[in-house]
Protein backbone atom coordinates (compact mmCIF):
# COMPACT_ATOMS: atom_id res chain seq x y z
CA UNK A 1 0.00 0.00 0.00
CA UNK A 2 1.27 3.22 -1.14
CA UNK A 3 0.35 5.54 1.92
CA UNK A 4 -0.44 9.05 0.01
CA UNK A 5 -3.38 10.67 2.70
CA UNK A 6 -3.68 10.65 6.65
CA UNK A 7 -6.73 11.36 8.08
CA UNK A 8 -6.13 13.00 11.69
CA UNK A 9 -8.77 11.79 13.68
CA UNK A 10 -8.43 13.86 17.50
CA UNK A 11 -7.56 18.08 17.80
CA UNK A 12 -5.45 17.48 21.21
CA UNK A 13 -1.53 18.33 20.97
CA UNK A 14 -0.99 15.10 19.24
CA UNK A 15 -3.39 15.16 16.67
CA UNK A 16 -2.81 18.66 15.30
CA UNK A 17 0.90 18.08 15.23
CA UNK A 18 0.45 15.50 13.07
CA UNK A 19 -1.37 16.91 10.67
CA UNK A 20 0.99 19.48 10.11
CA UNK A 21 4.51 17.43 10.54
CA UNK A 22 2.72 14.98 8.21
CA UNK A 23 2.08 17.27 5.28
CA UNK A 24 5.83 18.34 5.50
CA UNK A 25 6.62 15.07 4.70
CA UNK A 26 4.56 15.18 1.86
CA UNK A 27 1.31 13.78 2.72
CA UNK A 28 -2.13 15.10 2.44
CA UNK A 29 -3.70 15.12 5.74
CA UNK A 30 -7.06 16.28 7.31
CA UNK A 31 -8.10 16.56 10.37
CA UNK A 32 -11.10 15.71 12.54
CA UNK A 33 -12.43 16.09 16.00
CA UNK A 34 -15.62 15.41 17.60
CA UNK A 35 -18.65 18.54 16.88
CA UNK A 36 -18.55 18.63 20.63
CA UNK A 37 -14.82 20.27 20.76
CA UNK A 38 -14.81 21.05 17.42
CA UNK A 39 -14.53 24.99 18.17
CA UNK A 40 -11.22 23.92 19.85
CA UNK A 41 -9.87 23.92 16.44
CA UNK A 42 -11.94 27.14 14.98
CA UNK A 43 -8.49 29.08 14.76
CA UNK A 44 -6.76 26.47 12.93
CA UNK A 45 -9.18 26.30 10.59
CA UNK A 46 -9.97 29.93 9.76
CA UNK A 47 -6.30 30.01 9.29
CA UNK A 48 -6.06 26.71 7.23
CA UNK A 49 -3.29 25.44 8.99
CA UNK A 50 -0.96 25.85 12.00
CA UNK A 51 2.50 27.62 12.91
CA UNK A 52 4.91 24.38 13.46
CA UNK A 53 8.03 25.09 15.38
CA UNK A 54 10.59 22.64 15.66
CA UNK A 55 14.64 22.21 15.72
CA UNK A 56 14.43 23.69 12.15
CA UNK A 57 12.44 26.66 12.82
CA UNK A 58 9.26 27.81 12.22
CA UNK A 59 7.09 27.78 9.25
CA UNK A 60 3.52 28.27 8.44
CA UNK A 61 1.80 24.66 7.74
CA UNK A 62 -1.48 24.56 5.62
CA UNK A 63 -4.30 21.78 6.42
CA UNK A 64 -6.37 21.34 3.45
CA UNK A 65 -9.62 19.59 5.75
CA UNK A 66 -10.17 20.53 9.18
CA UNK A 67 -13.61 19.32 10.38
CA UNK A 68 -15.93 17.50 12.50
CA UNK A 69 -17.94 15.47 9.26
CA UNK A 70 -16.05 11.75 9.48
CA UNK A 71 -16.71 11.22 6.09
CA UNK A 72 -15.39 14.56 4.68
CA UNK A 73 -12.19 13.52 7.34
CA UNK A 74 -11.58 10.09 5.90
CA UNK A 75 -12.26 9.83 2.23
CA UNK A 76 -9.38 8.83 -0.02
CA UNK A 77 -7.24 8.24 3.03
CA UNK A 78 -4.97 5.49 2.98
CA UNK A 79 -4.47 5.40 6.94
CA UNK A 80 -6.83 7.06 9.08
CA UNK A 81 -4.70 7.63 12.83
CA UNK A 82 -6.72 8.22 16.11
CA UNK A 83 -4.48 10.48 18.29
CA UNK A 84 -6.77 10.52 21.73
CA UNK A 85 -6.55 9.74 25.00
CA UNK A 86 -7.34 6.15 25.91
CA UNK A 87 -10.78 7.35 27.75
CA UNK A 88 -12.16 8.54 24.18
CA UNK A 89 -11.69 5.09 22.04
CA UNK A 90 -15.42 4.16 22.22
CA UNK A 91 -16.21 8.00 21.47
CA UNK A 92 -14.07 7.48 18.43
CA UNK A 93 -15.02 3.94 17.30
CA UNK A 94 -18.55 4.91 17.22
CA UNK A 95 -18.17 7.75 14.94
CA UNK A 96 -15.63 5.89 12.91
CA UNK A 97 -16.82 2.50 12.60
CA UNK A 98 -19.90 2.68 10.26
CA UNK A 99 -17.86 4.95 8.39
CA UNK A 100 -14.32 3.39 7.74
CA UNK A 101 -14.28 0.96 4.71
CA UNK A 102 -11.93 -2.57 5.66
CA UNK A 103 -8.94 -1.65 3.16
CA UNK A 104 -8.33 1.48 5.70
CA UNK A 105 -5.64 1.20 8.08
CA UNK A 106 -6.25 2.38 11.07
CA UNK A 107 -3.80 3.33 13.53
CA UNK A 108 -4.25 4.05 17.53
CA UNK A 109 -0.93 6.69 17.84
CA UNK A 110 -0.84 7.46 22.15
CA UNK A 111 -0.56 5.91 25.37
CA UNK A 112 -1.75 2.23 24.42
CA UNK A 113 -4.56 1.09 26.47
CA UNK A 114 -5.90 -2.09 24.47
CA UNK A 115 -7.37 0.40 22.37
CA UNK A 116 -7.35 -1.77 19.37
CA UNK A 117 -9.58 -4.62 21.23
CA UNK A 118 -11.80 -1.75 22.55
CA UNK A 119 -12.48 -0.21 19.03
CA UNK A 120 -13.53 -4.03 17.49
CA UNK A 121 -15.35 -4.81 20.71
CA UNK A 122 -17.35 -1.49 20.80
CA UNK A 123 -18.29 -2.12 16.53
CA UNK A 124 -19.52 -5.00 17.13
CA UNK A 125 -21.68 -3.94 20.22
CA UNK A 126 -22.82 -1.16 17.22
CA UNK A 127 -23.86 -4.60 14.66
CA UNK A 128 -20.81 -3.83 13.16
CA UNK A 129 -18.51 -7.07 12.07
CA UNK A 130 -15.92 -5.67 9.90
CA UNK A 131 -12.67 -7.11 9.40
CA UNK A 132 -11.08 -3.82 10.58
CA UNK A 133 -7.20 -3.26 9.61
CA UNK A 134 -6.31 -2.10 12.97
CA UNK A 135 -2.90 -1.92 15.05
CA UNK A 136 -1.59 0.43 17.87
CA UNK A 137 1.60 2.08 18.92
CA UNK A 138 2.55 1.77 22.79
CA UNK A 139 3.34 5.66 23.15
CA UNK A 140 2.84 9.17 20.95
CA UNK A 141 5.10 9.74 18.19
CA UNK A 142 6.16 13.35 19.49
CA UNK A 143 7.11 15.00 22.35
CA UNK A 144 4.87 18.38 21.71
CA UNK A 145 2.45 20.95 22.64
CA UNK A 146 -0.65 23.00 20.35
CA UNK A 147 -1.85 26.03 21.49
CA UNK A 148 -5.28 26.57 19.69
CA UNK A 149 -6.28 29.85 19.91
CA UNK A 150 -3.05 30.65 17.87
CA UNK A 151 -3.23 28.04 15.77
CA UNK A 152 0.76 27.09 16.84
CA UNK A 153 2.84 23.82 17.66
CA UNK A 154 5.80 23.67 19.33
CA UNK A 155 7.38 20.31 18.73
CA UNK A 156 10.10 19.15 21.01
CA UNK A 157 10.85 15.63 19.79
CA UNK A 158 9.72 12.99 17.21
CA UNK A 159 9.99 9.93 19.07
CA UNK A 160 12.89 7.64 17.44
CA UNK A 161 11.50 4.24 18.33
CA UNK A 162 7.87 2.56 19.31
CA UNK A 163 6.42 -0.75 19.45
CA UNK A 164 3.59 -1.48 17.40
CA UNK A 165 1.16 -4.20 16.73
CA UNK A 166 -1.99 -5.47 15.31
CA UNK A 167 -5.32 -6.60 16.04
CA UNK A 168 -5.04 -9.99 15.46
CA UNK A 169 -1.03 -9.72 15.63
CA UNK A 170 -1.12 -11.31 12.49
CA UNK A 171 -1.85 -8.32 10.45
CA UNK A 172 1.43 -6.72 11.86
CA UNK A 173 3.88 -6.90 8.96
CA UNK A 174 1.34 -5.58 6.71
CA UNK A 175 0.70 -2.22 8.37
CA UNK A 176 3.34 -1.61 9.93
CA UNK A 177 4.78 -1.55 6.71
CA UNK A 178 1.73 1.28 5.83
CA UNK A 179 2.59 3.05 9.24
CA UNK A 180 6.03 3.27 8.75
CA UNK A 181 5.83 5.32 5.69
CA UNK A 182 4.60 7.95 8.16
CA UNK A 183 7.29 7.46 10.48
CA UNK A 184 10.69 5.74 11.13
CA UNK A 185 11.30 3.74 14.02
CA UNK A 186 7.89 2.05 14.45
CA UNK A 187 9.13 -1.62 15.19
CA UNK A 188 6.80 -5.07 15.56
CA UNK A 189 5.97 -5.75 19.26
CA UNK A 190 4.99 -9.53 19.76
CA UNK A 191 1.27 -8.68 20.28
CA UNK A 192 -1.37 -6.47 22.06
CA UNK A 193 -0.42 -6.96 25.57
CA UNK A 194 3.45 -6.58 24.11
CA UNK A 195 2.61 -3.00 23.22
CA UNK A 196 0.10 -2.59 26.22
CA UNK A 197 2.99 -3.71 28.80
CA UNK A 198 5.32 -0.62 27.00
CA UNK A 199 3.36 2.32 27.40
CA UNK A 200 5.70 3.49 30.82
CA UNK A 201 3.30 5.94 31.91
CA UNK A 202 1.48 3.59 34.97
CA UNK A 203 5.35 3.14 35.49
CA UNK A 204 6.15 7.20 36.03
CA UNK A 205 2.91 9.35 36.69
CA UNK A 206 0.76 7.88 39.27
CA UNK A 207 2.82 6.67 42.24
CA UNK A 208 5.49 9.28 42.01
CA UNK A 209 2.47 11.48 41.68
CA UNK A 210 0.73 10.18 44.51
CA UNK A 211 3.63 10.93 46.37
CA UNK A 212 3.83 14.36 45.44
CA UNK A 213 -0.02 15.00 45.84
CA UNK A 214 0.26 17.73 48.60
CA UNK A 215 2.59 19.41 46.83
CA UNK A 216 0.39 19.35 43.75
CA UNK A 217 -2.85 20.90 45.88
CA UNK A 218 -0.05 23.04 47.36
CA UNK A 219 1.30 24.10 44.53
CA UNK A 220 -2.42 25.66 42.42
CA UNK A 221 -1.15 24.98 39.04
CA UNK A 222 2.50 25.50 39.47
CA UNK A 223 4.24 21.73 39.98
CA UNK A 224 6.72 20.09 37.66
CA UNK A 225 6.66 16.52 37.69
CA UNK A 226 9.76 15.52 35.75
CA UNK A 227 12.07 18.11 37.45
CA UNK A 228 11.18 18.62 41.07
CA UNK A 229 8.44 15.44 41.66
CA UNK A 230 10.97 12.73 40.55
CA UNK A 231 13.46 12.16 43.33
CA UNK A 232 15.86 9.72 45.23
CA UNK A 233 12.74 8.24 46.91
CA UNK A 234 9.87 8.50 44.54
CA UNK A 235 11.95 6.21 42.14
CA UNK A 236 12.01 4.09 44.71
CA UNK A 237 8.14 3.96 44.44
CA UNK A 238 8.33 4.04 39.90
CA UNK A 239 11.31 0.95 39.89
CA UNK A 240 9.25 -1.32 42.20
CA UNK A 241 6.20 -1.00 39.93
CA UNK A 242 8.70 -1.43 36.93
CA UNK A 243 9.78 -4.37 38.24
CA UNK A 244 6.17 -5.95 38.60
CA UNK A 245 5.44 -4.47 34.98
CA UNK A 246 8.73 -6.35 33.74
CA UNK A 247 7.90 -9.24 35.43
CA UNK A 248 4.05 -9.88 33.92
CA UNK A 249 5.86 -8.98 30.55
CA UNK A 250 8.38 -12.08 31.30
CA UNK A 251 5.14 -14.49 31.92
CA UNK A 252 3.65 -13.12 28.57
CA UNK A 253 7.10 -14.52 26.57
CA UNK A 254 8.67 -10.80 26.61
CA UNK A 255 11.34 -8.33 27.91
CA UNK A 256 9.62 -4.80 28.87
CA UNK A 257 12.04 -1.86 28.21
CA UNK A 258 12.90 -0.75 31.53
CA UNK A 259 12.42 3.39 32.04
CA UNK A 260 16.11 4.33 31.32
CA UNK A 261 15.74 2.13 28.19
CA UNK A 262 12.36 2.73 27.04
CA UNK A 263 12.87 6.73 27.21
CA UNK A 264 16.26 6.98 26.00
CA UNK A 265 15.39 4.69 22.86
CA UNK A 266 12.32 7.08 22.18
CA UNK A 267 14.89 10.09 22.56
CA UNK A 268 13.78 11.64 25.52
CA UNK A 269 17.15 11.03 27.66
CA UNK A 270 20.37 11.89 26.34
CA UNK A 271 22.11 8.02 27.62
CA UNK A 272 21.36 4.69 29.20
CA UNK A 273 23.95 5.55 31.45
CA UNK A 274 22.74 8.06 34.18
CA UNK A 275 20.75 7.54 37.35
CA UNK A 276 16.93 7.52 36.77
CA UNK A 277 16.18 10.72 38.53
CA UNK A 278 19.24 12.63 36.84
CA UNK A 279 17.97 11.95 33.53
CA UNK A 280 14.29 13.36 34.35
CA UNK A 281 15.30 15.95 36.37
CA UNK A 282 17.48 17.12 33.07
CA UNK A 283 15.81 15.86 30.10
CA UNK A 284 15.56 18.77 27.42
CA UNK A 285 12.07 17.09 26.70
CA UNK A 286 10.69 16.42 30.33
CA UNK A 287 12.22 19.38 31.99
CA UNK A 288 9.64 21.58 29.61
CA UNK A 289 6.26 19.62 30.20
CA UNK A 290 4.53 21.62 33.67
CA UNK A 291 2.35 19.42 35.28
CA UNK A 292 0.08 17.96 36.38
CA UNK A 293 -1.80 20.77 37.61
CA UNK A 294 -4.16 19.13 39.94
CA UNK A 295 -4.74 15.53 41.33
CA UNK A 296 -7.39 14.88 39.41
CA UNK A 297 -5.34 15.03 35.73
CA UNK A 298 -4.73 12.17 33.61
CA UNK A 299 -1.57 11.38 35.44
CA UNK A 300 -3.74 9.88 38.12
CA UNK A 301 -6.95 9.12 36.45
CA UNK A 302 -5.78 7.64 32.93
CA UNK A 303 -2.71 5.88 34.25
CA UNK A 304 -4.15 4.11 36.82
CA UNK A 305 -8.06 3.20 35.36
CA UNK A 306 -6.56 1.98 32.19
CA UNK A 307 -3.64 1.18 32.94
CA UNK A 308 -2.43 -0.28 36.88
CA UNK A 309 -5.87 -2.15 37.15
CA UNK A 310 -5.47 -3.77 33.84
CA UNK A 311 -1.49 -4.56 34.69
CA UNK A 312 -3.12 -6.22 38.16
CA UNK A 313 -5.15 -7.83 36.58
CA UNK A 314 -3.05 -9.35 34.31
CA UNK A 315 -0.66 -10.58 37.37
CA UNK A 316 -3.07 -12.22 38.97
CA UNK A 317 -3.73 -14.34 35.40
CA UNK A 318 0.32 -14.63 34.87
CA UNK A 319 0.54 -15.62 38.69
CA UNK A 320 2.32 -12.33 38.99
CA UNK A 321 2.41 -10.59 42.52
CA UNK A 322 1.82 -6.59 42.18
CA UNK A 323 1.58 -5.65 45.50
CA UNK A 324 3.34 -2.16 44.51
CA UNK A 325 0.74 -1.39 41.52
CA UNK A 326 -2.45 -2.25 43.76
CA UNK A 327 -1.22 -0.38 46.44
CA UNK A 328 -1.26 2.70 43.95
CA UNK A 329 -4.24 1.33 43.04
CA UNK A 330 -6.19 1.49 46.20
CA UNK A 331 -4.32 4.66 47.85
CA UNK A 332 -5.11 7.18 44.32
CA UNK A 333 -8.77 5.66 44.64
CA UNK A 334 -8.80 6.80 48.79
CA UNK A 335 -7.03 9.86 47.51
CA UNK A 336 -9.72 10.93 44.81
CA UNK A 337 -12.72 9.06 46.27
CA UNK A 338 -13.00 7.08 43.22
CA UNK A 339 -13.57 3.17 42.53
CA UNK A 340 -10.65 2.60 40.16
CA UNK A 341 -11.45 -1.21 40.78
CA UNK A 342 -14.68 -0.99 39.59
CA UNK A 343 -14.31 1.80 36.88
CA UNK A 344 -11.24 0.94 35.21
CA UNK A 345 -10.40 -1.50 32.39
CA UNK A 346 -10.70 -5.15 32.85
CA UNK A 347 -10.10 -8.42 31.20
CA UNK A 348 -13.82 -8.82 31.90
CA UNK A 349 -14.78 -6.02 30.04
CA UNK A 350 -12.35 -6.51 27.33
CA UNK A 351 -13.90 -9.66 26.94
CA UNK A 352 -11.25 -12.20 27.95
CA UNK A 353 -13.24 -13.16 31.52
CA UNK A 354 -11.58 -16.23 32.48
CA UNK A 355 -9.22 -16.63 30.18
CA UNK A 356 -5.89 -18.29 31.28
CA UNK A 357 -2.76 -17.05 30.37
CA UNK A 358 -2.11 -19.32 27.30
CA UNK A 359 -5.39 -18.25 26.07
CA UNK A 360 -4.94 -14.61 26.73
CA UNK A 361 -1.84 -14.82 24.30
CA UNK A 362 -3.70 -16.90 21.89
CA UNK A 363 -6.22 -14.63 21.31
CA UNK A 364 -4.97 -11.57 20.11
């Protein structure tokens, strides 16, 4: 498949960077976001494009479609990319599904949270049985922030490698080979839970945010997680859930990246070298993200619905103890006054209730 048009499918900082660091690589893109935020992206399009800044300066990028009509969004498109936050699959697959024909790619570019299983298993819930081209990367391509209301990106890094597969793993080699004409370093993970098991933020945000949670209220918007939050003893708290992470991935048949290795390989430390906390606390990329502004972000929410309970509950399949992640797990629901237990993502409500291990690899 010669890849010639993207269709954008999210207006968040991912999804409008793309659609402007695609078209300088020559592709047509468009973008789309729900009607509901649509007006997030009203200066963009009155412009017709965005200002991209990046390590070779700044230049004015035009974006032939920007809309909230799927159909206008997708035709002709070759690969059709969902940038959004693992909360807004369904939101997306609903819109999308009826609408994408089954010689589409389509490709889940963030923070993986089975989103690939959640987009087939919410179609078919619609009456929809397509045989859907679908695969997911475990992390976002760039390091970058959009700032709508003047229609300008700054990008700070396009992520040198990720791990990507399909849904059913056997469609990998074919579109990764389509995906990787949109970007180099997109390599084959094993399978699902593969790419799942590498998306390191459970690993960083929620404990070391948990443990930084008065400082956060404290703090009314002005807290930096990667440069004063990570310390000598909250990567105490981040390498013991790594280790349980690393572990589940080693019952699954796989090595997990480790969060030296993982970041560095994506470009976001300088070496492998360094001390953990050294390389946050001075990471050109890290070092510019503020955040998160208040215990309720994503950091805590996101990372531990859709991602922690889904790691514990994949340990208690593998025979994995996580005493570390369902500690996080219980002390950020006491902490927010939330059910994470009962709210967040499941093997029951992916649809692999009592599945053993063997059959959880089998089937995807």
């Amino acid at each position: 498949m010669k890849v010639r048009k993207v269709a954008i499918l999210g207006g968040g900082n991912g999804g409008v960077t793309a659609a402007v660091d695609l078209k300088t690589k020559g592709l047509e893109t468009s973008l789309y976001e729900l009607p509901q935020y649509f007006s997030n992206l009203s200066a963009i399009k009155e412009k017709g494009g965005a200002l991209l800044k990046d390590d070779k300066g700044e230049k004015f990028v035009e974006i032939a479609t920007v809309t909230d009509d799927i159909k206008e969004a997708i035709k002709d498109a070759q690969v059709i990319m969902i940038v959004v936050p693992g909360f807004a699959i369904e939101a997306f697959a609903e819109v999308l599904a009826p609408a994408v024909n089954e010689e589409q790619v389509i490709f889940l570019n963030g923070a993986a949270a089975m989103g690939s299983v959640r987009f087939v298993n919410k179609a078919n819930e619609m009456g929809i049985n397509k045989n859907f081209k679908i695969c997911e990367a475990n992390s976002l391509t760039y390091g970058t922030r959009a700032f709508y209301e003047e229609a300008r990106v700054e990008l700070s890094l396009r992520v040198k490698k990720l791990f990507v597969a399909a849904y059913p793993k056997e469609n990998t080699e074919e579109l990764l080979d389509a995906c990787s004409q949109l970007y180099d370093g997109l390599v084959a993970a094993q399978d699902i839970w593969h790419v799942t098991l590498e998306n390191g933020n459970p690993v960083v945000h929620p404990g070391p945010c948990l443990m930084n949670s008065g400082r956060i209220d404290y703090s009314n918007g002005d807290f930096w997680l990667y440069k004063e939050g990570i310390t000598e003893h909250t990567t105490n708290i981040l390498r013991s859930i790594e280790g349980e992470q690393m572990a589940i991935g080693r019952a699954f048949g796989f090595e997990v990246e480790d969060a030296v290795q993982s970041r560095a390989r994506r470009g976001y430390f300088s070496n492998e070298t360094d001390e953990l906390q050294q390389l946050f606390n001075t990471s050109e990329v890290f070092t510019q993200i503020k955040g998160p502004l208040s215990c309720s972000s994503r950091y805590f929410t996101e990372d531990i619905s859709t991602g922690l309970v889904l790691w514990s509950d994949l340990g208690t399949t593998a025979g994995v103890p996580t005493p570390n992640i369902d500690s996080v797990i219980t002390l950020g629901g006491t902490l927010l006054q939330r059910d994470f237990r009962e709210e967040g993502l499941t093997l029951k409500k992916l649809g692999f209730e009592g599945a053993t291990l063997k059959d959880l690899i089998a089937r995807v």
